[in-house]
Protein backbone atom coordinates (compact mmCIF):
# COMPACT_ATOMS: atom_id res chain seq x y z
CA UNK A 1 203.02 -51.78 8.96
CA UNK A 2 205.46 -54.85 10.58
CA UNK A 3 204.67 -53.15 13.63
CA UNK A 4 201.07 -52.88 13.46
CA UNK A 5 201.48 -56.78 12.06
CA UNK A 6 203.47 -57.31 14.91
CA UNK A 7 201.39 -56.04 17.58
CA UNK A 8 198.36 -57.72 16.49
CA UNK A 9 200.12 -61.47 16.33
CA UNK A 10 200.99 -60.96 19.91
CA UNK A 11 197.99 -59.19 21.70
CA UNK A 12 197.92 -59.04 24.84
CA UNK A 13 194.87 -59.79 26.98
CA UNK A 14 194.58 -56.37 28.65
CA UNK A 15 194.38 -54.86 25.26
CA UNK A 16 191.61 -56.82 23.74
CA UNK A 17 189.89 -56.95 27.32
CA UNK A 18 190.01 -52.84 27.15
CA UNK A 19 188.56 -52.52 23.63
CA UNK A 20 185.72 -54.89 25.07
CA UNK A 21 185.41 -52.69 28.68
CA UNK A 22 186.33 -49.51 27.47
CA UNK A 23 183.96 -49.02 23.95
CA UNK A 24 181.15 -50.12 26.55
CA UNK A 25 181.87 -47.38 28.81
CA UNK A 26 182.73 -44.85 25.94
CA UNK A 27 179.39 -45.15 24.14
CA UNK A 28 177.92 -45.60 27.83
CA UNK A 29 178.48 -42.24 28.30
CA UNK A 30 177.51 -40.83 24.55
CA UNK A 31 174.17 -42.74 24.82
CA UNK A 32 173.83 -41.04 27.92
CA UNK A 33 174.48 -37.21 26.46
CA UNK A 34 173.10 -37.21 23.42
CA UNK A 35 170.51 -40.28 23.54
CA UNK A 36 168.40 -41.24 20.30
CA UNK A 37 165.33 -42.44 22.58
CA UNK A 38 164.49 -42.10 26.35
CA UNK A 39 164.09 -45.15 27.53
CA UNK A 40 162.28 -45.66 30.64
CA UNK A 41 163.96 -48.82 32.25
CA UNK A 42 166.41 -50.02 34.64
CA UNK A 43 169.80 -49.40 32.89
CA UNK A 44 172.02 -51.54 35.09
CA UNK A 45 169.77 -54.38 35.62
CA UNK A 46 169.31 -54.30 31.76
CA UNK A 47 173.05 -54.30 31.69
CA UNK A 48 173.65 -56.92 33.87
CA UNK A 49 171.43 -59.20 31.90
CA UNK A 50 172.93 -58.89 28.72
CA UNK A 51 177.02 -58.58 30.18
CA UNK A 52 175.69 -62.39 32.10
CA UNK A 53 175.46 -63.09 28.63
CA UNK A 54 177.95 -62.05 26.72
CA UNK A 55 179.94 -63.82 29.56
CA UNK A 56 178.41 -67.28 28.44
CA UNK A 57 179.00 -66.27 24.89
CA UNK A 58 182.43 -65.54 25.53
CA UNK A 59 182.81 -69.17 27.50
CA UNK A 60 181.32 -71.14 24.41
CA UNK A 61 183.72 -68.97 22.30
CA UNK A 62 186.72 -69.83 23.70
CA UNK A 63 186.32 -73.84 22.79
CA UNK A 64 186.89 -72.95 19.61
CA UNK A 65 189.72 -70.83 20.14
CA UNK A 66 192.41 -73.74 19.39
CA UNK A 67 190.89 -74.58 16.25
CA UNK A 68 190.68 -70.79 15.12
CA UNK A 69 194.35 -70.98 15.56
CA UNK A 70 194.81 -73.62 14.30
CA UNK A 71 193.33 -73.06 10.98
CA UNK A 72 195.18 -69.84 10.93
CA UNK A 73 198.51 -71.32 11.19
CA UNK A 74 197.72 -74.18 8.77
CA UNK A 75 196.67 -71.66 5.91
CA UNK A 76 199.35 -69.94 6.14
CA UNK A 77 201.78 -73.01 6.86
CA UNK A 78 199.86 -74.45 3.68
CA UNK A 79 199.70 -71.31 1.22
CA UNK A 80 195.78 -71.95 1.39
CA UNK A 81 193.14 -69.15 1.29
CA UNK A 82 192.56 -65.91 -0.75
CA UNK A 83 195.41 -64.08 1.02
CA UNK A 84 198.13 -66.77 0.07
CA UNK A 85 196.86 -67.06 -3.63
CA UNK A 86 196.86 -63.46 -4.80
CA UNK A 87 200.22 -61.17 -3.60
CA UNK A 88 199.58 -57.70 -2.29
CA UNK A 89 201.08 -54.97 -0.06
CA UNK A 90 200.42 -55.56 3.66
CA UNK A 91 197.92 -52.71 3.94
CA UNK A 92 195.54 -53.96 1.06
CA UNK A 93 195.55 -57.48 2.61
CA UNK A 94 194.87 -56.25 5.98
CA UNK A 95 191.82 -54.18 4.10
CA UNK A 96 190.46 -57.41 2.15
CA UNK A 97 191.31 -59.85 5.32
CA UNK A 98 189.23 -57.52 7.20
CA UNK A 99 186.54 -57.09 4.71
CA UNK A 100 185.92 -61.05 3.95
CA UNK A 101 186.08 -62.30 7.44
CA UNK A 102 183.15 -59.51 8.12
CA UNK A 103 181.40 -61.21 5.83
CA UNK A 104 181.80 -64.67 6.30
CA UNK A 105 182.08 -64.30 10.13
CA UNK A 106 179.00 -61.50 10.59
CA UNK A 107 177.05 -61.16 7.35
CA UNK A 108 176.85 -64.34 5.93
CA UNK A 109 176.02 -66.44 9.38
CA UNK A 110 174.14 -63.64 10.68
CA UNK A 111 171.74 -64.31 7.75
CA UNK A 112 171.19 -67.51 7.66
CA UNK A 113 170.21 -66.96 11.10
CA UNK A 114 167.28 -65.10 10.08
CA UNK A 115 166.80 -67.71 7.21
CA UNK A 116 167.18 -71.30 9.40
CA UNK A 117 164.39 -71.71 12.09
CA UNK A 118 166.66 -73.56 14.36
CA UNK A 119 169.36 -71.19 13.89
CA UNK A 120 166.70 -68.28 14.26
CA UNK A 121 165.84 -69.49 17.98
CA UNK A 122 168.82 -68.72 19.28
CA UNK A 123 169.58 -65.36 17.77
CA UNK A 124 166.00 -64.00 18.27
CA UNK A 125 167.42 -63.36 22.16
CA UNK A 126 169.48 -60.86 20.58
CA UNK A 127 166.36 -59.12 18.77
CA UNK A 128 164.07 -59.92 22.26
CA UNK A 129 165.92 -56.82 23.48
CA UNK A 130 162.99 -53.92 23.59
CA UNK A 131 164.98 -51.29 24.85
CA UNK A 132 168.28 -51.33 22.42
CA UNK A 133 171.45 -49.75 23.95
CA UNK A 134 175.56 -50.19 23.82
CA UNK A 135 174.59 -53.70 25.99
CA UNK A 136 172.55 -55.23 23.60
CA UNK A 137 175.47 -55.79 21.33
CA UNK A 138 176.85 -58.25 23.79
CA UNK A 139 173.44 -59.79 24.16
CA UNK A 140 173.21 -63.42 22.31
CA UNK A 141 172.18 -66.66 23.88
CA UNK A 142 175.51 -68.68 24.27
CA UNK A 143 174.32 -71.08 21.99
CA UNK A 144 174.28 -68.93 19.21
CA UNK A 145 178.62 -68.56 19.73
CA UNK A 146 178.41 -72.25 18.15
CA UNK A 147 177.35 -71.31 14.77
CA UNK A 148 179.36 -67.47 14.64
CA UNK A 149 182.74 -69.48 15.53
CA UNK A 150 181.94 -71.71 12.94
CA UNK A 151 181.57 -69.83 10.29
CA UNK A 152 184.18 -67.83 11.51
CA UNK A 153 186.80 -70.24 11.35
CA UNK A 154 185.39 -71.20 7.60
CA UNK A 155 186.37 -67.52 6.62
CA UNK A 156 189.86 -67.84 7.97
CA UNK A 157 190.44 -71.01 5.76
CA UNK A 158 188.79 -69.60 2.60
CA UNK A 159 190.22 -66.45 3.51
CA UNK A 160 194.08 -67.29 4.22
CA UNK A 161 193.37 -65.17 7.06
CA UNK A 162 197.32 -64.30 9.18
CA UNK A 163 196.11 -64.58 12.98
CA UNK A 164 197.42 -60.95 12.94
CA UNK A 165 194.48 -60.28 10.59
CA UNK A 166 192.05 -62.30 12.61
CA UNK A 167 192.76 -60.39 15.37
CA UNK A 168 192.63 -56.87 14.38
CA UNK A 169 189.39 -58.05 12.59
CA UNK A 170 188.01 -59.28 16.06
CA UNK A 171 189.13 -56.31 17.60
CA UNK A 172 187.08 -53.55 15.15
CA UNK A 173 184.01 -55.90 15.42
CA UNK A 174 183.95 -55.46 18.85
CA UNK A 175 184.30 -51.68 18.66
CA UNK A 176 181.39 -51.77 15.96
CA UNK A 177 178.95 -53.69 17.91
CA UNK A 178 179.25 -51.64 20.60
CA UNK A 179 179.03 -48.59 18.13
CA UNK A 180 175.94 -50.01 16.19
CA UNK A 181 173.82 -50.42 19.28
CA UNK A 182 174.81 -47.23 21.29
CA UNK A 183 171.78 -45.52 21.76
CA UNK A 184 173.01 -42.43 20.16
CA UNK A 185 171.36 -39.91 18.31
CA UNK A 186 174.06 -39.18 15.24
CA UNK A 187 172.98 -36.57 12.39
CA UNK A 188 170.98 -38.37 9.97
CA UNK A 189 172.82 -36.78 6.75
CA UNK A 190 176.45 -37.72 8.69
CA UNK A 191 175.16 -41.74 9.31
CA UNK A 192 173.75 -41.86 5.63
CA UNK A 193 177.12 -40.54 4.39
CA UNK A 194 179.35 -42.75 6.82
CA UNK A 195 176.33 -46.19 5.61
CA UNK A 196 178.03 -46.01 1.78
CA UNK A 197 180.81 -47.81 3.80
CA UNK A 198 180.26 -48.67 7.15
CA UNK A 199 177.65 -49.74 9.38
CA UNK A 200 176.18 -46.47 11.31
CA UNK A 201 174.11 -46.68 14.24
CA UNK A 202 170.50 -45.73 12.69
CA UNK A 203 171.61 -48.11 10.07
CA UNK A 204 171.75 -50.85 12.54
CA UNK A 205 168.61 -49.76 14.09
CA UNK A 206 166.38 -50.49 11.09
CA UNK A 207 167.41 -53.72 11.76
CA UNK A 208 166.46 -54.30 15.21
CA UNK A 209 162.65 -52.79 13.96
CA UNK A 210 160.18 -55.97 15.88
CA UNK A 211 158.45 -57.20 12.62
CA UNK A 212 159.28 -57.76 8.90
CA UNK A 213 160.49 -56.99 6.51
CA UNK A 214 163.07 -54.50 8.41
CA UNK A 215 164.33 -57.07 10.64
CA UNK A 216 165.59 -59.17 7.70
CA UNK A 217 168.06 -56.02 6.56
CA UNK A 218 171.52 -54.56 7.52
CA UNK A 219 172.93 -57.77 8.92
CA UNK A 220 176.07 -56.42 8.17
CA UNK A 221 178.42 -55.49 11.58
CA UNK A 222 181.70 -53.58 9.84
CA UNK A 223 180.81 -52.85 6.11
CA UNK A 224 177.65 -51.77 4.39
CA UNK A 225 179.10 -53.16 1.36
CA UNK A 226 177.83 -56.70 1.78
CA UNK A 227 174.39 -55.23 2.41
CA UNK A 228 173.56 -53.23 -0.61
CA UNK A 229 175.74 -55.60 -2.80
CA UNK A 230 173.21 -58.60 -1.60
CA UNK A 231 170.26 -56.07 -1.76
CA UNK A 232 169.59 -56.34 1.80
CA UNK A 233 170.15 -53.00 2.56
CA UNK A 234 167.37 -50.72 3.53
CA UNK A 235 166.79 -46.87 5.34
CA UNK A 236 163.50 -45.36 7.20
CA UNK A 237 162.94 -41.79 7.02
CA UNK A 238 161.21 -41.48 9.83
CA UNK A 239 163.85 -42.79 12.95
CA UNK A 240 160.94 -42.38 15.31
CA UNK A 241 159.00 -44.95 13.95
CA UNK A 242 160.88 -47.82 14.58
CA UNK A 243 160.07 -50.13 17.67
CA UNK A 244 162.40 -52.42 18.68
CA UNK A 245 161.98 -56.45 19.79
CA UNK A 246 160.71 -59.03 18.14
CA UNK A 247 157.15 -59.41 17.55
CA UNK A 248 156.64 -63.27 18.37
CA UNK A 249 158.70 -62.03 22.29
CA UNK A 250 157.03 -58.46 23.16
CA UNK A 251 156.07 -59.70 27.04
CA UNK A 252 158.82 -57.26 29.05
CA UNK A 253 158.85 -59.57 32.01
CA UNK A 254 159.98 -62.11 29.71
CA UNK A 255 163.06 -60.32 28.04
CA UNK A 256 163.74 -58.87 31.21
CA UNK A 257 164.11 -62.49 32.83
CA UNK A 258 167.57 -64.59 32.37
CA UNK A 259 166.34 -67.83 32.49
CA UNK A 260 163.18 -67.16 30.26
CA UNK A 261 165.81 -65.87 27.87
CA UNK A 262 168.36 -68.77 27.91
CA UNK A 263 165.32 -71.11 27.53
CA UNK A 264 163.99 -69.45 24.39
CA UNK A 265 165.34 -71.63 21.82
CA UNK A 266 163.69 -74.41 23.66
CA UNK A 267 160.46 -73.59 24.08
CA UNK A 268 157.49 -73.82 21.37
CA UNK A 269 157.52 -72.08 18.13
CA UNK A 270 155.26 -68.82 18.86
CA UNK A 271 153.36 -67.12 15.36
CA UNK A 272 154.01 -63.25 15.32
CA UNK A 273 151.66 -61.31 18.42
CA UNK A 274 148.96 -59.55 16.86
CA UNK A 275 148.83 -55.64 15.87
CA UNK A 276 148.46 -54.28 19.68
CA UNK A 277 152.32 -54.43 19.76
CA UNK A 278 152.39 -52.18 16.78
CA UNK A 279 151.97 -49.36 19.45
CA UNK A 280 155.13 -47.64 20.52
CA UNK A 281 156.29 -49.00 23.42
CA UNK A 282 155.66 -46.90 26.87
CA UNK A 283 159.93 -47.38 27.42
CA UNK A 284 160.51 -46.07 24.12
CA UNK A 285 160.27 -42.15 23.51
CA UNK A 286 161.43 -39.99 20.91
């Protein structure tokens, strides 16, 4: 375990750059073998759009990289947080570190996103996404890295969070949101067993559905605990039925387009399209 701890309080670039690079390509290629729809669309252009953004994402991020470490080193400097209160082995703090900084840093900000109108503008680039795939997990409008770092850096203080535990907790996100929004068929009665815990990819997928009240379920990224402890939890039957986007931003050329998409939280407040999006989309094929 001191070497695990060890590892993870020095990190090294390369290694956090290859879980980013290489759980893309991984679930790149599984999308690509065993594929949950057939999308008919331009897979590297899509890409390309959402990597652009991740990129700004990651920019934004990094500003608050000093005061994540700070806060890190001044809880634990300071005996402050959950982890510095309560004494347990090293494996069962590296289990609850994990498990509250999921929720404070993905749950809980993810929804208030979908609760705050001003908040929701910025995130809904991530649900403008028609045509869900490994990519769209790096696709958020760099604005929206503001509020996750945030409340990310609130966990680690209320947390007591080691910057050992921050970082392995960064580092299975990452792996899970590519994971989540693979486009891969998995066996229904394997992702409901794996959902009591974690979050699966069909799981996920209920969640990127275009209208209520699906969209406002499974915000969870690592655990599914959060989700059917806050009874926001919820399953379809029928995976086929689900349609992905939003329903107020259904015009392709729009989500297809960089600047539209970096100018949505700007523009006017649009009502929900009518029911002639309710029709599965002509990229999206069972």
């Amino acid at each position: 375990m001191e070497s695990l701890i060890e590892f993870f309080e020095n990190i090294p670039t390369s290694f956090r750059a290859g879980v980013l690079v290489g759980g893309i390509f991984l679930f790149w290629i599984i999308e690509g073998v065993f594929p949950l729809f057939e999308f008919g669309y331009k897979k590297i252009r899509h890409a390309g759009i959402n990597l652009f953004l991740n990129g700004l994402f990651v920019i934004i991020g990094l500003g608050f990289a000093g005061i994540l470490v700070w806060s890190s080193n001044w809880v634990t400097e300071e005996g402050f947080g959950v982890l510095q209160w309560i004494e347990m082995p090293l494996w069962v703090q590296a289990i609850v570190g994990v498990l509250l900084l999921d929720f404070f840093g993905a749950y809980l900000i993810h929804w208030i996103e979908h609760k705050v109108r001003f908040m929701w503008r910025f995130h809904l680039v991530h649900h403008s996404d028609t045509t869900v795939d490994v990519t769209t997990g790096l696709r958020h409008h760099p604005g929206e890295a503001v509020f996750r770092m945030v409340f990310t850096i609130i966990g680690v203080i209320i947390v007591g969070a080691p910057i050992w535990i921050i970082f392995l907790y960064q580092s299975i996100s990452a792996l899970f949101a590519h994971l989540t929004h693979a486009n891969i068929n998995m066996p229904k009665k394997i992702d409901r067993a794996l959902s009591w815990i974690f979050i699966t990819p069909l799981m996920h997928k209920v969640h990127h559905h275009y209208t209520q009240p699906l969209t406002d379920t499974n915000y969870g990224n690592i655990f599914a605990v959060w989700d059917r402890i806050f009874g926001t939890f919820a399953q379809v039957d029928d995976i086929a039925e689900l349609k992905y986007g939003i329903d107020t931003h259904m015009n392709p050329e729009e989500n297809d387009n960089l600047g539209n998409l970096l100018k949505i939280p700007f523009q006017k407040y649009r009502p929900p399209v009518g029911s002639k999006f309710g029709e599965e989309s002509p990229d999206q094929k069972k």
